[in-house]
Protein backbone atom coordinates (compact mmCIF):
# COMPACT_ATOMS: atom_id res chain seq x y z
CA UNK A 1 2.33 2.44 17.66
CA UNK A 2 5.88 1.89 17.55
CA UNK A 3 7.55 2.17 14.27
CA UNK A 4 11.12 1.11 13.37
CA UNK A 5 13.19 3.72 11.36
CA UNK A 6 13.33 2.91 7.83
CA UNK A 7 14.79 0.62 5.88
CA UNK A 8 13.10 -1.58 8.45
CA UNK A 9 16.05 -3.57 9.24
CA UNK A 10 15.94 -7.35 9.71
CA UNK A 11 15.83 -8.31 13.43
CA UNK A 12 17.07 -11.39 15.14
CA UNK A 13 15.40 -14.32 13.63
CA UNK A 14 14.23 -12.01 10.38
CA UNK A 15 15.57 -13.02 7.07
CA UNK A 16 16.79 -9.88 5.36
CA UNK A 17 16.34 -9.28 1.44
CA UNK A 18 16.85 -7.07 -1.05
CA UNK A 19 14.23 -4.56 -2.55
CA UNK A 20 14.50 -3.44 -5.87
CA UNK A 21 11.88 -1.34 -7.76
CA UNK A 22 12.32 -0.84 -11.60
CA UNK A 23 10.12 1.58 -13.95
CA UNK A 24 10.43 0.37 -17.81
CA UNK A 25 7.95 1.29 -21.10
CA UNK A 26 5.74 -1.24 -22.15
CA UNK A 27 6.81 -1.95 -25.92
CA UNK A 28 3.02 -2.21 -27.27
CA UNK A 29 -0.70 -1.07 -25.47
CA UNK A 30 -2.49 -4.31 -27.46
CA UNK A 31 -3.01 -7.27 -24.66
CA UNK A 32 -1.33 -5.88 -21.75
CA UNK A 33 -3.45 -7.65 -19.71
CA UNK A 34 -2.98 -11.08 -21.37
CA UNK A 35 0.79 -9.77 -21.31
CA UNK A 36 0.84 -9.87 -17.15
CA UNK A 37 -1.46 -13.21 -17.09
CA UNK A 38 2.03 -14.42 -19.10
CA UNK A 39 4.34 -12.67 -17.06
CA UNK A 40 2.67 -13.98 -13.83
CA UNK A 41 2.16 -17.79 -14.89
CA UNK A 42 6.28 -17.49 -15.50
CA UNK A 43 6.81 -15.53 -11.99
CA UNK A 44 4.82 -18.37 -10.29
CA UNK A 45 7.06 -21.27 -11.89
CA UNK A 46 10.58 -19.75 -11.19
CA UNK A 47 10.75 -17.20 -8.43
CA UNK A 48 8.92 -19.17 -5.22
CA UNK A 49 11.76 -21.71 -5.49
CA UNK A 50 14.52 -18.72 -5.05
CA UNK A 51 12.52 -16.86 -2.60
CA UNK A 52 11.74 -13.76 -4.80
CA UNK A 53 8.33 -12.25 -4.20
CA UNK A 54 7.22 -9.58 -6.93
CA UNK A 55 4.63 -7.14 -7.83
CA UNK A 56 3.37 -6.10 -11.46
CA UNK A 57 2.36 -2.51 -11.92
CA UNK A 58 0.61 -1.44 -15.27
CA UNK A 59 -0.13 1.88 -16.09
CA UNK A 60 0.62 4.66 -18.95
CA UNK A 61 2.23 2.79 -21.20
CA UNK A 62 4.50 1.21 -18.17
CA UNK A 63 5.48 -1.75 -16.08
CA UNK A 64 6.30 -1.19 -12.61
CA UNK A 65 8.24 -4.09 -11.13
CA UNK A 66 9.08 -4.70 -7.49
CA UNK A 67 10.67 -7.47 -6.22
CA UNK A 68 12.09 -8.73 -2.78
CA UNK A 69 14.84 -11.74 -2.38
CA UNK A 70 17.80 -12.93 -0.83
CA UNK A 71 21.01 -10.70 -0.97
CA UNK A 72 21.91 -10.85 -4.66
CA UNK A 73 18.54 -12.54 -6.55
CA UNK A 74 16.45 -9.41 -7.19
CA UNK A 75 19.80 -8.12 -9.71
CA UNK A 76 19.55 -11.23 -11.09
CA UNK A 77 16.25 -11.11 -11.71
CA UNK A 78 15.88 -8.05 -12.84
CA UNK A 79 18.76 -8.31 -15.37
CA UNK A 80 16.73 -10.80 -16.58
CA UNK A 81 13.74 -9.00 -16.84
CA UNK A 82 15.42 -6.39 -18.85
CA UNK A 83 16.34 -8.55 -21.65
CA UNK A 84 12.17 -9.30 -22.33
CA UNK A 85 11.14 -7.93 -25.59
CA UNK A 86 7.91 -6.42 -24.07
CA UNK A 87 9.50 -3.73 -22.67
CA UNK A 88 12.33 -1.64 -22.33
CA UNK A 89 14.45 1.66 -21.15
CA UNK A 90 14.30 -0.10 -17.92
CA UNK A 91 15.19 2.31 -14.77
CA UNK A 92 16.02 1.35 -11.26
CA UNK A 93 13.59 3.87 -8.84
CA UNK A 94 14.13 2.17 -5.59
CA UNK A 95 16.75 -0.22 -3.69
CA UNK A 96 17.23 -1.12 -0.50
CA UNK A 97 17.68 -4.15 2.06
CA UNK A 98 15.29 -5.15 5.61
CA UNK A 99 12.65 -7.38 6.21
CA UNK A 100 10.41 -8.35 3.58
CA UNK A 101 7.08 -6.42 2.43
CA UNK A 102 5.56 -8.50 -0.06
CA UNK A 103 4.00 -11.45 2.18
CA UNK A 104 3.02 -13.52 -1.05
CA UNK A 105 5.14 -14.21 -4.14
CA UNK A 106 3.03 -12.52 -6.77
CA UNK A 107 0.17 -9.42 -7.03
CA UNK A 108 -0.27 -7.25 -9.54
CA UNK A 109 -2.19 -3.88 -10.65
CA UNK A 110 -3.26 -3.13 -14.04
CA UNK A 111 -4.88 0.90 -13.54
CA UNK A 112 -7.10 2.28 -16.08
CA UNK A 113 -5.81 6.03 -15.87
CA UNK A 114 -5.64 7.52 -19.36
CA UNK A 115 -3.02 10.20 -18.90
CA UNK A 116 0.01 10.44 -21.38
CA UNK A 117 2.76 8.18 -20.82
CA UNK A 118 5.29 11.24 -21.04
CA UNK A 119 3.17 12.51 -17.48
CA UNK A 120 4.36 9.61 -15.58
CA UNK A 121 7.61 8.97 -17.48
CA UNK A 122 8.47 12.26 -15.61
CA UNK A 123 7.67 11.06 -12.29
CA UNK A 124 10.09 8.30 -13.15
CA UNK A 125 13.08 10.32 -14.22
CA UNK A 126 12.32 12.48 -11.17
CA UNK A 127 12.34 9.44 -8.67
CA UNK A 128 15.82 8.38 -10.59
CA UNK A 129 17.35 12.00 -10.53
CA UNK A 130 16.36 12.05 -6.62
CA UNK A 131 18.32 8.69 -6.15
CA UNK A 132 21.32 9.88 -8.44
CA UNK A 133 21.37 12.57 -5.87
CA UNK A 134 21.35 10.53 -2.99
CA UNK A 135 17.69 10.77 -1.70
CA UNK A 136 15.22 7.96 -2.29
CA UNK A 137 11.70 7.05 -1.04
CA UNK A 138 9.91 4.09 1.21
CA UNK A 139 9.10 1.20 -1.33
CA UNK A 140 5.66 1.92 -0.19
CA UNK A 141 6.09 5.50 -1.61
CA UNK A 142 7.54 4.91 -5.04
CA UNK A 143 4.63 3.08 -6.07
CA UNK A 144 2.25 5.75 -4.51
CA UNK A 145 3.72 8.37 -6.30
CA UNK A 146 4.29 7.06 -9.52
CA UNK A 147 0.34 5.42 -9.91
CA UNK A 148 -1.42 7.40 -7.35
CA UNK A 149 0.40 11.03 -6.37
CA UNK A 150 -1.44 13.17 -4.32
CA UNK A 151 -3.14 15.71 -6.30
CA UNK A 152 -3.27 18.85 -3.30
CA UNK A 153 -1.22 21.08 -2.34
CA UNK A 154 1.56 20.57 0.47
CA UNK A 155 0.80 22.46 3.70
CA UNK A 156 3.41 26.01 3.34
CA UNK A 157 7.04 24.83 3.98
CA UNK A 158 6.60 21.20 3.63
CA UNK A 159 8.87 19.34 0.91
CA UNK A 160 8.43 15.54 1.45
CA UNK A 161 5.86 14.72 -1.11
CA UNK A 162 4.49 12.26 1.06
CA UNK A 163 3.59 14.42 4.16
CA UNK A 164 -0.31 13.59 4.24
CA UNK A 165 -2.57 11.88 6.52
CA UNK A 166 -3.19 7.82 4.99
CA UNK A 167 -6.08 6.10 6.76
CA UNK A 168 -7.19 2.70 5.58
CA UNK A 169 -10.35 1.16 6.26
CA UNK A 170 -12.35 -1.80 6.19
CA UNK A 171 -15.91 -3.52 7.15
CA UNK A 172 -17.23 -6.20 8.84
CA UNK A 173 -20.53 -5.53 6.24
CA UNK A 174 -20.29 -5.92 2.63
CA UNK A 175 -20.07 -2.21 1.42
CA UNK A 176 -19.22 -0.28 4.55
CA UNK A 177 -15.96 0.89 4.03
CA UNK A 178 -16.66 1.63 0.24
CA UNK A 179 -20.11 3.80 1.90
CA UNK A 180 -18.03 6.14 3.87
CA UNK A 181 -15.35 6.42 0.70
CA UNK A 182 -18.08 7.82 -1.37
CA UNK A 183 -19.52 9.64 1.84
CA UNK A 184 -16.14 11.85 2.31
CA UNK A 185 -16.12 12.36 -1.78
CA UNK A 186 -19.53 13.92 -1.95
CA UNK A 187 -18.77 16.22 1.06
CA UNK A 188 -15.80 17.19 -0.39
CA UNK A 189 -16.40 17.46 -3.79
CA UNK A 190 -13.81 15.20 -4.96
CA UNK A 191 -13.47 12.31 -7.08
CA UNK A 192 -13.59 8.26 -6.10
CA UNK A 193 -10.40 7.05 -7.81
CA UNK A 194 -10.56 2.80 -8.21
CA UNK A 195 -8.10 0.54 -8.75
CA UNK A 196 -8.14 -3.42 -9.70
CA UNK A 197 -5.72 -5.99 -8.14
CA UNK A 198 -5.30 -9.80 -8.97
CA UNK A 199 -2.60 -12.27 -6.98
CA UNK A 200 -1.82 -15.18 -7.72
CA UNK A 201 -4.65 -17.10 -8.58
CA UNK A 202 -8.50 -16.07 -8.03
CA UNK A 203 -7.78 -12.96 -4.99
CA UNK A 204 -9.23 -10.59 -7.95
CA UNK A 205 -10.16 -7.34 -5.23
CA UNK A 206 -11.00 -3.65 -5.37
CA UNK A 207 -9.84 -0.71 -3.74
CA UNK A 208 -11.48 2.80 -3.76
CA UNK A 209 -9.74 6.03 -2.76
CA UNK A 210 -10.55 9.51 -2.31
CA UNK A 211 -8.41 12.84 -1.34
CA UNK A 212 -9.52 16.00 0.34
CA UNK A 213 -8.07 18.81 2.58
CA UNK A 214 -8.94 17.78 6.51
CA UNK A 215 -8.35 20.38 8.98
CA UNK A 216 -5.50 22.24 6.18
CA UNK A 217 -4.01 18.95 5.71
CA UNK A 218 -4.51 16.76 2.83
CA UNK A 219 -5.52 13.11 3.94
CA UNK A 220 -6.11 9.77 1.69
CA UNK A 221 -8.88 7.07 2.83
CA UNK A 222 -8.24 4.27 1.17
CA UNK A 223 -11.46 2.03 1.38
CA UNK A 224 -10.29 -2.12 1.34
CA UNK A 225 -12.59 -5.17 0.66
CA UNK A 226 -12.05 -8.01 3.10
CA UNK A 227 -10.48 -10.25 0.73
CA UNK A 228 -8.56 -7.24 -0.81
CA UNK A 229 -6.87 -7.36 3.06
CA UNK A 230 -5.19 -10.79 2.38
CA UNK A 231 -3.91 -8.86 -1.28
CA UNK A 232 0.25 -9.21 -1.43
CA UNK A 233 0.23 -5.20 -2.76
CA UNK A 234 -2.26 -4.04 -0.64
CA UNK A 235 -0.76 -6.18 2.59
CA UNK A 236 2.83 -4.09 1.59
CA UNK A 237 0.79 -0.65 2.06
CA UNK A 238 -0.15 -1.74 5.55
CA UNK A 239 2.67 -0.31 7.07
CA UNK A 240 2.49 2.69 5.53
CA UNK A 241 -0.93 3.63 7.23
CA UNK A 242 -0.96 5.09 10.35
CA UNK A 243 -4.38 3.83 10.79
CA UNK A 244 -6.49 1.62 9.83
CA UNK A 245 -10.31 2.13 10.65
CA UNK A 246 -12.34 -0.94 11.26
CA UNK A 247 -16.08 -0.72 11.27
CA UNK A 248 -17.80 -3.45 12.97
CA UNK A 249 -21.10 -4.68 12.26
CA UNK A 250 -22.70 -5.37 15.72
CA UNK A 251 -22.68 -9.08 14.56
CA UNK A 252 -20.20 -11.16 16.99
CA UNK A 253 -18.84 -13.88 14.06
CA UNK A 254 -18.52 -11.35 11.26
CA UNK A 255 -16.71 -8.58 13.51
CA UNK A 256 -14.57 -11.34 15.08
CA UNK A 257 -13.34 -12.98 11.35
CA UNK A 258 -12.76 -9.34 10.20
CA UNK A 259 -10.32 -8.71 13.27
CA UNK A 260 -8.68 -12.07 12.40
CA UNK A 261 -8.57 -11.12 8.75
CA UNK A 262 -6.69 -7.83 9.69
CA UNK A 263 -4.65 -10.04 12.05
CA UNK A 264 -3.65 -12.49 9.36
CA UNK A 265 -2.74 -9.43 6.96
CA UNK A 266 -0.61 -7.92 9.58
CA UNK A 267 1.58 -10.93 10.51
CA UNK A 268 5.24 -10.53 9.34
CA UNK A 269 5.16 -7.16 8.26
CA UNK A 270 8.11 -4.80 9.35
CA UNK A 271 5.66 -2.51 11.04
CA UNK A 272 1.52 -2.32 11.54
CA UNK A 273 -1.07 0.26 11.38
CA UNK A 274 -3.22 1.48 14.81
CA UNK A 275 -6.40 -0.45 14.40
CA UNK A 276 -9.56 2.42 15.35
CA UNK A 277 -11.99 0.24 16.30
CA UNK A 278 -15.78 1.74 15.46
CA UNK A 279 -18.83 -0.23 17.26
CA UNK A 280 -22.27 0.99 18.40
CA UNK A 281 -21.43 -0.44 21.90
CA UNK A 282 -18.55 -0.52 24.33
CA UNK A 283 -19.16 -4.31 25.30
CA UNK A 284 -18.36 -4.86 21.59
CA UNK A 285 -14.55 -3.15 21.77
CA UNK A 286 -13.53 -5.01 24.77
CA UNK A 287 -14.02 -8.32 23.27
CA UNK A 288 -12.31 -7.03 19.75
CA UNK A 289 -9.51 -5.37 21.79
CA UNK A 290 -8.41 -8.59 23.28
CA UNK A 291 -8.54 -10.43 20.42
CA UNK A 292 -6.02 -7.43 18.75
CA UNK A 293 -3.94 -7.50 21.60
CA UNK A 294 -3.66 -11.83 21.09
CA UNK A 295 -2.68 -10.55 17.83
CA UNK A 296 0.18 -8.21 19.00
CA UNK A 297 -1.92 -5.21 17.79
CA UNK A 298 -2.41 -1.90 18.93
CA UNK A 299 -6.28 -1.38 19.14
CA UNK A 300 -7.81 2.05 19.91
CA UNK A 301 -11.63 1.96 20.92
CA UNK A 302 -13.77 5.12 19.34
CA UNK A 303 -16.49 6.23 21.52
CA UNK A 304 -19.69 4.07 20.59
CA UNK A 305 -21.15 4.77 17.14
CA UNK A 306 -23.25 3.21 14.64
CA UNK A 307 -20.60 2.71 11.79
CA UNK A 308 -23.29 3.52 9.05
CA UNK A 309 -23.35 7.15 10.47
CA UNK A 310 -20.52 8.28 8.34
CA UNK A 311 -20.60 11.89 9.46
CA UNK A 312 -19.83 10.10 13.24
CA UNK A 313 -17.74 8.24 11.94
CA UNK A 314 -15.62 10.92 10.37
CA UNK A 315 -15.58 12.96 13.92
CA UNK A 316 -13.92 10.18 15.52
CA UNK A 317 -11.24 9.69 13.24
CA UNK A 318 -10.83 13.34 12.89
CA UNK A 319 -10.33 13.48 16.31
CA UNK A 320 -7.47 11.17 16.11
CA UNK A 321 -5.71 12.46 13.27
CA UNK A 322 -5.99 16.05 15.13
CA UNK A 323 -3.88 14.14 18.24
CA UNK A 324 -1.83 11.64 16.15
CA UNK A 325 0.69 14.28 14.48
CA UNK A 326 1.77 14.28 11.23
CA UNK A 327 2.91 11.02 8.99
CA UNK A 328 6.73 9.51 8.96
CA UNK A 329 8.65 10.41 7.02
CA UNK A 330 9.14 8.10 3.62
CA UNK A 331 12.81 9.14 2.86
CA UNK A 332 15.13 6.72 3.13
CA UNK A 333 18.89 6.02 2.80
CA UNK A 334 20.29 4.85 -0.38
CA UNK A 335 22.48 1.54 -0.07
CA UNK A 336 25.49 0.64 -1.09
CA UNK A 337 26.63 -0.27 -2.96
CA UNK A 338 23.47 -0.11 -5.66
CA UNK A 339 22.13 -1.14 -9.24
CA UNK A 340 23.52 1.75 -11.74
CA UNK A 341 20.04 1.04 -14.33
């Protein structure tokens, strides 16, 4: 897989924009939901026309705000967004300039956690003290840590807090990649966290998760729903996986639309995940690894497997992780020069 350095600069032909993330308290808990149903219904009317894409994260007794536009509009917009009455202490947690993440001009996340809203007010003032200091994180990475951190422990002597093993994955069959989610939870012992996204109109989609020490090293799986794929939030996170495991069904059409699904995810983003392609036969990854390579993919073909075996499954991409070495690194540079909020 190749994979630009970050910021993920804008190549020839690549419009470059600005990335700003901003952390601010929400000023009541009553309707927050109606509250982003407002906030998006503006978005949609006045940011398309200036090219601003955004995301909406709620969670804790915060908003979460990321936006990406042409040199000069995400300030703008968030100075604007600071002066709305339904929130406020607004804090800049991320800025930087390359080719754009967010394929689609509005998502948004509204996460039921019930922790205190002091727990992650201090992973905000600890992503701004980090940038005061001249150290920042991958967009990608700021909203990991600040509505899903990883909750194991580092291997010894490792300080990035984002030095674990992300694989996503998706089915060509209904519940597949939501099977093996809950598989890896029960043989670990560990909890299924969920999440809820919305876009801009009906692309309502879940997203289940689960953590667990593989080999010494803490990993993610991040299960996706094939319209959850097409997701502006969840498209962003695409280049921040490594890999992406597909499980095909053994069914031609449905394995074929899921590759073109993944395909139509992919396009535009600064960088792409290796696709591990899981089949019961061999004839099965040829024809999917042509259509991936049509796609300007990289497509790597497990040996043949039923993908409802999970524990199979899980050998294969264990495997892979063992040979694929550990994540990149999601520190970046800071720009300048940069918002002061």
């Amino acid at each position: 897989m190749s994979r630009p350095l970050p910021p993920y600069a804008a190549g020839a032909g690549d419009q470059e924009v600005e990335r700003i993330i901003c952390a601010s308290m929400t000023t009541g808990s009553d309707g927050l939901f109606a509250q982003m149903e407002a906030i998006r219904a503006s978005a949609l009317r006045h940011n398309p026309p200036l090219g601003l894409h955004a995301v909406l994260l709620c969670q804790a007794g915060w908003f979460v705000h990321w936006a990406e536009g042409p040199h000069g509009s995400t300030g703008a917009l968030m100075a604007r967004v600071r002066e709305d009455p339904r929130h406020h202490s607004q804090r800049v947690v991320h800025q930087s300039r390359g080719k754009r993440f967010l394929q689609t001009p509005w998502s948004m996340m509204l996460s039921p956690s019930g922790e205190p809203a002091a727990d992650f007010g201090r992973r905000v003032t600890e992503l701004r003290y980090m940038m005061d200091r001249g150290r920042q994180f991958a967009p990608t990475s700021v909203i990991r840590r600040l509505s899903a951190p990883l909750q194991l422990p580092l291997p010894d002597g490792e300080s990035d807090p984002e030095a674990f093993h992300r694989v996503g994955v998706c089915s060509a069959s209904p519940n597949g990649a939501f099977d093996l989610v809950r598989w890896l939870a029960h043989r670990h012992d560990e909890a299924v966290a969920s999440r809820r996204f919305a876009g801009e109109a009906d692309m309502d989609s879940g997203s289940d998760y689960v953590e667990f020490l593989e080999d010494g090293q803490p990993c993610r799986v991040i299960a996706v729903s094939r319209p959850g794929l097409l997701h502006g939030l969840r498209r962003a996170f695409l280049p921040d996986w490594p890999q992406l495991l597909m499980l095909f069904s053994g069914q031609p059409r449905h394995d074929a639309a899921l590759m073109a699904r993944v395909a139509e995810a992919c396009e535009n983003l600064p960088c792409t995940p290796t696709l591990l392609g899981v089949a019961a036969s061999a004839s099965a990854h040829s024809t999917l690894a042509r259509q991936a390579a049509q796609a300007g993919l990289d497509y790597v073909a497990t040996d043949p497997v039923s993908p409802l075996d999970c524990a199979a499954v899980w050998d294969r991409v264990r495997e892979h992780l063992r040979n694929s070495g550990p994540p990149p690194s999601s520190v970046w540079a800071l720009p300048t020069p940069r918002l002061a909020a």
